[in-house]
C-alpha atoms as a PDB file:
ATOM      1  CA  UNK A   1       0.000   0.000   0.000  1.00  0.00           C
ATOM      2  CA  UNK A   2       1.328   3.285  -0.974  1.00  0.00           C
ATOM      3  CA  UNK A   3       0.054   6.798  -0.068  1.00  0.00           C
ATOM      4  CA  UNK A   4       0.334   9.287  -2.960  1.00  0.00           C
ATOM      5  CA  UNK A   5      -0.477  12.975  -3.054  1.00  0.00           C
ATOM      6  CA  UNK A   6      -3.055  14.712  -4.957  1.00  0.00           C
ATOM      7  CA  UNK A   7      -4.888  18.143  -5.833  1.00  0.00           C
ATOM      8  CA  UNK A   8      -8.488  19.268  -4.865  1.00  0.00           C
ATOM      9  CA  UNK A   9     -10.230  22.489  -5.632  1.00  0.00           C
ATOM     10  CA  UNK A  10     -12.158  24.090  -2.808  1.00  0.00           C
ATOM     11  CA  UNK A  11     -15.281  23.098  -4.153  1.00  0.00           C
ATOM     12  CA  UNK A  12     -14.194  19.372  -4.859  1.00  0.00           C
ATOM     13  CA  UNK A  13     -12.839  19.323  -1.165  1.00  0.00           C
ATOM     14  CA  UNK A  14     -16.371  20.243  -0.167  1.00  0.00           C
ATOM     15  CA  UNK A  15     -17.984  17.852  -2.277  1.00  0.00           C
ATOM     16  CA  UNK A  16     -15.609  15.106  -0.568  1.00  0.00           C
ATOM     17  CA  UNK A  17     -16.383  16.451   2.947  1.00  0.00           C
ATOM     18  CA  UNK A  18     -20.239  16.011   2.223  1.00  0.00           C
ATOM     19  CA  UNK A  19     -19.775  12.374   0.536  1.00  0.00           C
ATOM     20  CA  UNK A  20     -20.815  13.555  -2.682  1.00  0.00           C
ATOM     21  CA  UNK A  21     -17.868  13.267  -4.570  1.00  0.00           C
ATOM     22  CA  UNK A  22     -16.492   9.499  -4.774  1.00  0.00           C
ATOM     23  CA  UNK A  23     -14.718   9.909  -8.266  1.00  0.00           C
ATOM     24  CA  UNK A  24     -12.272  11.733 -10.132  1.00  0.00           C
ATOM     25  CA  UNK A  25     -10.397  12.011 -13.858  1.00  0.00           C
ATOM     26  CA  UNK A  26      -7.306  13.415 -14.101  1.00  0.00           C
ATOM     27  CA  UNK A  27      -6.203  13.901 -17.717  1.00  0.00           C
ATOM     28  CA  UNK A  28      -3.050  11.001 -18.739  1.00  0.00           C
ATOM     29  CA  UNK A  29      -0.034  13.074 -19.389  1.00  0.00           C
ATOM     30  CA  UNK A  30       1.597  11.819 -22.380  1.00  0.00           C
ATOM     31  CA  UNK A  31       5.155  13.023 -21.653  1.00  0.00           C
ATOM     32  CA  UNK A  32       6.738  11.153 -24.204  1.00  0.00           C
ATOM     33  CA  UNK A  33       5.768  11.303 -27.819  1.00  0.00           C
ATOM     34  CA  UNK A  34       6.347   6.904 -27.905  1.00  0.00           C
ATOM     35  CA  UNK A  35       3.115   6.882 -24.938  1.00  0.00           C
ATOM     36  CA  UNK A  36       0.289   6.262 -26.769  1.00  0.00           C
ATOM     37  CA  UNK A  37      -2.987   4.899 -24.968  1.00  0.00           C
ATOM     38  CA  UNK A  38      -4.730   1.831 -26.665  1.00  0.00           C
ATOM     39  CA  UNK A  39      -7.047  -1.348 -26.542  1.00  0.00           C
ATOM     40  CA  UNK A  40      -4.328  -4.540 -26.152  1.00  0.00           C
ATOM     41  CA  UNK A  41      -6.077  -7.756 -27.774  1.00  0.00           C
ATOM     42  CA  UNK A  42      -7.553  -8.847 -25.270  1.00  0.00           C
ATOM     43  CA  UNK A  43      -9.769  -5.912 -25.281  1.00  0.00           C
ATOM     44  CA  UNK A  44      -8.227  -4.217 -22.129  1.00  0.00           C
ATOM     45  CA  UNK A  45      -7.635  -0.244 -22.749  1.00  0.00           C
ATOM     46  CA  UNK A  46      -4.260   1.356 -21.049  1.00  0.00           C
ATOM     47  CA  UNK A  47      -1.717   3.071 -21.254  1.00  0.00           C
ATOM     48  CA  UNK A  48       1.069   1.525 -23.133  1.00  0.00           C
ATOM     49  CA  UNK A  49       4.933   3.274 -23.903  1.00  0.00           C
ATOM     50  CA  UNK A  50       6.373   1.627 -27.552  1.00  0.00           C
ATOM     51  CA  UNK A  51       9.702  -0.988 -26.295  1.00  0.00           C
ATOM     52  CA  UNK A  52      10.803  -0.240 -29.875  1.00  0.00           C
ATOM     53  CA  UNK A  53      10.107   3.707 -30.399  1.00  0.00           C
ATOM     54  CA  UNK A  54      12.262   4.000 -33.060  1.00  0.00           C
ATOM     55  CA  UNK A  55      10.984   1.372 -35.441  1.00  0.00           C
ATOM     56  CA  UNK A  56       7.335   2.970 -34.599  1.00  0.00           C
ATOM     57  CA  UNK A  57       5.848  -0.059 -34.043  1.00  0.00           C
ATOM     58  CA  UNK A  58       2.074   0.209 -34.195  1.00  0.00           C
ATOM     59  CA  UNK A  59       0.805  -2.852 -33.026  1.00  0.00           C
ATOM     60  CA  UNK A  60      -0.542  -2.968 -29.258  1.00  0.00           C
ATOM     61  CA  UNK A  61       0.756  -6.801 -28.084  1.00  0.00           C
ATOM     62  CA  UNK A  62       4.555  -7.473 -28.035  1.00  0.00           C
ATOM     63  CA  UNK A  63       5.487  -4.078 -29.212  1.00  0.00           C
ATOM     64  CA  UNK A  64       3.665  -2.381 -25.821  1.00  0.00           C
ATOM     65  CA  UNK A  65       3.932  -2.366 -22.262  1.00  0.00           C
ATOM     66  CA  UNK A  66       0.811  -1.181 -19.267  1.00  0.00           C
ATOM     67  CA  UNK A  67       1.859   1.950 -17.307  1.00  0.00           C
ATOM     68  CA  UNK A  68       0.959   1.999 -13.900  1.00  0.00           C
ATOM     69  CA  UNK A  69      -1.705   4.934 -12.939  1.00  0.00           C
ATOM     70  CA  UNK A  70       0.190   7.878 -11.244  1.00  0.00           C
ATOM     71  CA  UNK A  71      -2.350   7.653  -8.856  1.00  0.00           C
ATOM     72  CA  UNK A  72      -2.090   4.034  -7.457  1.00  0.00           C
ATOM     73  CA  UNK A  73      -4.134   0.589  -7.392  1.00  0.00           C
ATOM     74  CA  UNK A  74      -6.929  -0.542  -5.588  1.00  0.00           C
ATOM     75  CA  UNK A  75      -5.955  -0.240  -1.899  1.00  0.00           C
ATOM     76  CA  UNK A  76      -3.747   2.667  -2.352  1.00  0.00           C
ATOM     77  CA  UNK A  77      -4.108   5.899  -0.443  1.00  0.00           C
ATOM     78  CA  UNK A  78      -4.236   9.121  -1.324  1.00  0.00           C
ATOM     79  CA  UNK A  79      -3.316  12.361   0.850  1.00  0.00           C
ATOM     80  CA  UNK A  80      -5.574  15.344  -0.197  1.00  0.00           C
ATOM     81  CA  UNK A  81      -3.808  18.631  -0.765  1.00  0.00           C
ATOM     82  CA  UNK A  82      -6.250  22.024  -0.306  1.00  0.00           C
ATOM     83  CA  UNK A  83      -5.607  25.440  -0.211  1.00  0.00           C
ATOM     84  CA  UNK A  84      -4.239  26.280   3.496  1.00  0.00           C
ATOM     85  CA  UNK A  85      -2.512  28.141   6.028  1.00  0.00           C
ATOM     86  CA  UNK A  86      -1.053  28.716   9.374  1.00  0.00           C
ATOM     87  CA  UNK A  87      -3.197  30.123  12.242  1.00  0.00           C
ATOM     88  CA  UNK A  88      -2.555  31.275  15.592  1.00  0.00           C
ATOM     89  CA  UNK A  89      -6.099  31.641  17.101  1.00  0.00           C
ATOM     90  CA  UNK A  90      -6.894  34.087  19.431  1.00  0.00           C
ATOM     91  CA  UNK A  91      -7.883  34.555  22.167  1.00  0.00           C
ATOM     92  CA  UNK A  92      -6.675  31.287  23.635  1.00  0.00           C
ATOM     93  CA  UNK A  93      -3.155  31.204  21.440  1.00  0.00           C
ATOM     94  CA  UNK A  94      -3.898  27.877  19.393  1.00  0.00           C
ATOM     95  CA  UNK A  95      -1.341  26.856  16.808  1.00  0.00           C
ATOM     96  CA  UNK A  96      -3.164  25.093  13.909  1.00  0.00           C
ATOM     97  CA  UNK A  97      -3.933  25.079  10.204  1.00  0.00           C
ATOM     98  CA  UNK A  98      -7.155  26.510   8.335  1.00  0.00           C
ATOM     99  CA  UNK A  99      -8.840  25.079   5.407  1.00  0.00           C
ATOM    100  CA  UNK A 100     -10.303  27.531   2.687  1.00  0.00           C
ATOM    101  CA  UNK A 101     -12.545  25.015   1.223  1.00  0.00           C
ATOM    102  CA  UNK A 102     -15.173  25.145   4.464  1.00  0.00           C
ATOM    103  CA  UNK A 103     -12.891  27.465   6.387  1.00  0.00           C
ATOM    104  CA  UNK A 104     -12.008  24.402   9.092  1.00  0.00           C
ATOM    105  CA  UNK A 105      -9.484  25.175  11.919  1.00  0.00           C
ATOM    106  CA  UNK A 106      -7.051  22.052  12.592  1.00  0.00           C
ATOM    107  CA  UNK A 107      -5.490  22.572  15.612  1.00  0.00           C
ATOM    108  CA  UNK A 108      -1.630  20.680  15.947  1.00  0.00           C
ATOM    109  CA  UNK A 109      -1.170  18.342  18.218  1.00  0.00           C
ATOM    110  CA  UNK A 110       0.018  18.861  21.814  1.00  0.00           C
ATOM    111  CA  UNK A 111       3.412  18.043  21.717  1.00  0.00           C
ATOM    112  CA  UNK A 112       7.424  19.449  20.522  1.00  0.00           C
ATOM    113  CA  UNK A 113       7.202  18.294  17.723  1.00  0.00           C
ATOM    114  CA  UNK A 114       4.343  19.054  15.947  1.00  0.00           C
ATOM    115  CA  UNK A 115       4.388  22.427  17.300  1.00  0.00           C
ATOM    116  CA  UNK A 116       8.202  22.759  15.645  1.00  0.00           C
ATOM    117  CA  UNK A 117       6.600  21.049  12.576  1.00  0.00           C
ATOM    118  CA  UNK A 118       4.259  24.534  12.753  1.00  0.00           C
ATOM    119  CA  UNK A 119       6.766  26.939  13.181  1.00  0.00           C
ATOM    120  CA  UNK A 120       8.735  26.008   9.828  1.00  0.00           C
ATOM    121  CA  UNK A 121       5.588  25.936   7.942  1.00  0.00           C
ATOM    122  CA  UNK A 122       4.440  28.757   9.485  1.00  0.00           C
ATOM    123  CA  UNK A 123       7.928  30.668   8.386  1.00  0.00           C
ATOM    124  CA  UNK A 124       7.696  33.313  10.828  1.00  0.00           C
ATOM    125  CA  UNK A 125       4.228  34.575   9.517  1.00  0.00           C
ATOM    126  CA  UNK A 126       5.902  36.079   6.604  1.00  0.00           C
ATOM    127  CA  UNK A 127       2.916  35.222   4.339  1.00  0.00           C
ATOM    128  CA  UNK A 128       0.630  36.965   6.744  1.00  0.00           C
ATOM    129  CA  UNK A 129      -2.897  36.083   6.217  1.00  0.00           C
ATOM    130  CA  UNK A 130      -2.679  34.955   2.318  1.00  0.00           C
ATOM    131  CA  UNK A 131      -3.945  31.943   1.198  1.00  0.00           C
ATOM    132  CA  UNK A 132      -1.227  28.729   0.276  1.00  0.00           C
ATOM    133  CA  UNK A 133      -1.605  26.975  -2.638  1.00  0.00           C
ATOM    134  CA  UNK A 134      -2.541  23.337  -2.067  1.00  0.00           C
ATOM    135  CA  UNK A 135       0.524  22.306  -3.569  1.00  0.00           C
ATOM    136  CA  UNK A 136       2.749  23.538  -0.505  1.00  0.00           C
ATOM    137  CA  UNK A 137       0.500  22.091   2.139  1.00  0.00           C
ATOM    138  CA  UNK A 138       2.573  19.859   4.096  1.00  0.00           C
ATOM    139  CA  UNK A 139       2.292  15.837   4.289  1.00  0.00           C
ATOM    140  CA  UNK A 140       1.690  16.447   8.381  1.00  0.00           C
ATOM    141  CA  UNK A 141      -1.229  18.891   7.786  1.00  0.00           C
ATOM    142  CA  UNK A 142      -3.932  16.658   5.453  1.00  0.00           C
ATOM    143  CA  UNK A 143      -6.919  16.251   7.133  1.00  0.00           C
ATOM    144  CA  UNK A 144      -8.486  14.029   4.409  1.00  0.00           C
ATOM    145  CA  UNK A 145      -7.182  10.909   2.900  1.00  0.00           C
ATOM    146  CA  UNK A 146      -8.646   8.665   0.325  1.00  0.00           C
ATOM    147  CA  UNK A 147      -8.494   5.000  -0.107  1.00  0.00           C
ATOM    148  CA  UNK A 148      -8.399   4.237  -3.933  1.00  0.00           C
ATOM    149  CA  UNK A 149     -11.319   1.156  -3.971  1.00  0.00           C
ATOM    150  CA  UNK A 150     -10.896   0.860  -8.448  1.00  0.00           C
ATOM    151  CA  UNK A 151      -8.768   2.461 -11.680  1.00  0.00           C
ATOM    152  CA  UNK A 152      -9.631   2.425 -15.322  1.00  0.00           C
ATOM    153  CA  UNK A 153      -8.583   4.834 -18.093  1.00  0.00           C
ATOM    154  CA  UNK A 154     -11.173   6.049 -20.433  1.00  0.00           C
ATOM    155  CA  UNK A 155     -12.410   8.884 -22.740  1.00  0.00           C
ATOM    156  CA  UNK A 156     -13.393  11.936 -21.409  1.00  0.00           C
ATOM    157  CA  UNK A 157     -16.670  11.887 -23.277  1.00  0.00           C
ATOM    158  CA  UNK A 158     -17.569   8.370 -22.032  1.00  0.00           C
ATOM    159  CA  UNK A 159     -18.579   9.395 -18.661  1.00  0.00           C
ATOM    160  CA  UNK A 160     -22.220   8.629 -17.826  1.00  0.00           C
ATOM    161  CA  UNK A 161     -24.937  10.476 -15.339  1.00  0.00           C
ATOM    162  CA  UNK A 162     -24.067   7.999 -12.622  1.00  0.00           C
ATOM    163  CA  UNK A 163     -20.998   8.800 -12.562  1.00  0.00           C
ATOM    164  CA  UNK A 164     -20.916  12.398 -13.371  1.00  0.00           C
ATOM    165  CA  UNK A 165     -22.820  13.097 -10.118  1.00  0.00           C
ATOM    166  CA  UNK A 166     -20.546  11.059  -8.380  1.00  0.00           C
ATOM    167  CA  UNK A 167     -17.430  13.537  -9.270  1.00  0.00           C
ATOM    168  CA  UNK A 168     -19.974  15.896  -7.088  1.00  0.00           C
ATOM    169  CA  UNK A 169     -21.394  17.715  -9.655  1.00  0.00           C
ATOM    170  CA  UNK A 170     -24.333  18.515  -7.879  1.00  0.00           C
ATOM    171  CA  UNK A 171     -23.628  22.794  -7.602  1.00  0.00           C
ATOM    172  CA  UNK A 172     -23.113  22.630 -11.745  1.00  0.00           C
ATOM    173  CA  UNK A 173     -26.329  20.903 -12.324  1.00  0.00           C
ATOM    174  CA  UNK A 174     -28.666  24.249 -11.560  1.00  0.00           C
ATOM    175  CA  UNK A 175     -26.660  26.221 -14.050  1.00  0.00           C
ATOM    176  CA  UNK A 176     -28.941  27.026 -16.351  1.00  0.00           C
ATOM    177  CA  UNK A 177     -26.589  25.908 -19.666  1.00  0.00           C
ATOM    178  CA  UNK A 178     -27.081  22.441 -17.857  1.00  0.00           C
ATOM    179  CA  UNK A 179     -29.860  20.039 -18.265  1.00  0.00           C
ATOM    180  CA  UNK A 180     -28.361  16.772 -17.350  1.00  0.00           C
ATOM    181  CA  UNK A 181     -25.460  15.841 -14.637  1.00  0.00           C
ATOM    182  CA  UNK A 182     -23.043  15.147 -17.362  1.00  0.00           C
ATOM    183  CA  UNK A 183     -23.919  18.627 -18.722  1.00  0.00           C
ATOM    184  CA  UNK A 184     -22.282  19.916 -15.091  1.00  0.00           C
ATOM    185  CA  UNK A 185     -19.745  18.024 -15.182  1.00  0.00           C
ATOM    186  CA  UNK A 186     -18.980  19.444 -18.859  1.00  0.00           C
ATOM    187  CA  UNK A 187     -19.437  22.748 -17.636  1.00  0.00           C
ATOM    188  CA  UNK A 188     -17.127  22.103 -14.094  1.00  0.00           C
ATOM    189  CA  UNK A 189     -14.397  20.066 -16.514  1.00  0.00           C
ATOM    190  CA  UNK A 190     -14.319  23.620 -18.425  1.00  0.00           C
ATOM    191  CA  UNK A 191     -13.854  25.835 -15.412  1.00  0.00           C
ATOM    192  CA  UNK A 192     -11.033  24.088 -13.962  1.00  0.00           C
ATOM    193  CA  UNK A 193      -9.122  23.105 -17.083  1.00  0.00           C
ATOM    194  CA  UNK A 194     -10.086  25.819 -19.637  1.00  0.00           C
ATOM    195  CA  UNK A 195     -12.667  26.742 -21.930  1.00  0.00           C
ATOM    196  CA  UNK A 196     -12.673  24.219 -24.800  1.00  0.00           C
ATOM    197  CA  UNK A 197     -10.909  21.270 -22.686  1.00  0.00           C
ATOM    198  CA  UNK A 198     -14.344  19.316 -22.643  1.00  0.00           C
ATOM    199  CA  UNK A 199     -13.980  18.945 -26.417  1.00  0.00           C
ATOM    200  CA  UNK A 200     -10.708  17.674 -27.099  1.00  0.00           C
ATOM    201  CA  UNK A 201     -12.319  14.901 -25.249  1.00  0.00           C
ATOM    202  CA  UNK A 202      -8.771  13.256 -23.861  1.00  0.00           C
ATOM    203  CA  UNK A 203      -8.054  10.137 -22.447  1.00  0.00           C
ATOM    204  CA  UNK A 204      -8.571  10.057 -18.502  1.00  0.00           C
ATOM    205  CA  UNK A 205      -7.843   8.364 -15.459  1.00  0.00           C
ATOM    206  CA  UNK A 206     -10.530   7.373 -13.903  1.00  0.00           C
ATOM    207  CA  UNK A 207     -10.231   6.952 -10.245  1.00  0.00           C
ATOM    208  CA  UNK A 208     -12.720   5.730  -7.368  1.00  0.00           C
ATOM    209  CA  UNK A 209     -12.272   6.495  -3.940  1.00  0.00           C
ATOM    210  CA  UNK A 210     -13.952   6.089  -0.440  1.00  0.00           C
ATOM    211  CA  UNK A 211     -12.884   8.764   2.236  1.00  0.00           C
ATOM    212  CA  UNK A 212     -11.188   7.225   5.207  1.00  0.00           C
ATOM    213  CA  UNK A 213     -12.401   7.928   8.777  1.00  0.00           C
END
């Protein structure tokens, strides 16, 4: 089991918090131009990376080899990072961390060393009352984690209304350029990846979770 970290909007986090979002898709980076993804013979699609790049082998069986999802297996865990930052609460002097998403106050533990664990993330208070970008909260200071229950890879465009409301689309679906859930989650897929994203209709990961206690 391995514990991976990974990036959540405010209004995802609060979709997580309220048990309505149990999915996500995170675009497959292609960071080599030999990764292509594909359907192997046996009719399983992945992600596959050429053994033979140069010969440009075409074929998906000898030729090609599965990737492993950047985001784990079944019964992998994932640490969720959120926008953030250091607190010292008055009046009673508290040390602790608050969330933006639902604006939660995490108090540190009790003891030397988490409060020394505060103090360098807090970095003498030099970034005063701004907001941290998710990406520099630290490992200690998650408060939600993720068990990873399945993984496929799919197109973009083959995501159904199950499974749209289950990425906690629920907000999108009363805008009024939405009729259906998968309209929202058009419309959401837009807003956090840029206008026109929805229809170059990429391959995805496709990852289910369950929130851990």
């Amino acid at each position: 089991m391995k514990e991976r970290p990974i990036l959540f909007s405010a209004p995802m986090v609060r979709a997580i918090l309220a048990g309505a979002k149990t999915v996500t898709r995170r675009i497959v980076s292609e960071r080599s131009p030999h990764w292509i993804v594909g359907e192997r013979n046996d009719g399983v699609t992945w992600l596959m990376i050429a053994r033979d790049s140069v010969r440009g082998a075409t074929n998906l069986d000898d030729d090609w080899l599965p990737m492993p999802c950047p985001y784990g297996d079944a019964g992998d865990r994932l640490r969720v990072r959120e926008t953030w930052r250091t607190v010292e609460r008055k009046p009673d002097m508290v040390d602790g961390i608050l969330f933006r998403a639902d604006d939660a106050f995490v108090p540190i533990e009790n003891t030397r060393a988490a409060a020394d664990r505060w103090i360098d993330a807090h970095d003498n208070g030099k970034h005063s009352d701004r907001w941290r970008p998710s990406i520099f909260l630290p490992t200690w200071a998650s408060r939600i984690h993720l068990e990873v229950t399945d993984v496929r890879i799919e197109r973009l465009h083959a995501i159904d209304e199950h499974d749209a409301f289950a990425e906690g689309v629920s907000g999108w679906v009363l805008d009024p350029r939405c009729e259906t859930a998968r309209d929202g989650f058009r419309v959401l897929w837009d807003e956090i990846n840029g206008a026109g994203a929805w229809k170059e209709n990429p391959w995805v990961w496709r990852v289910g979770f369950r929130r851990l206690p």
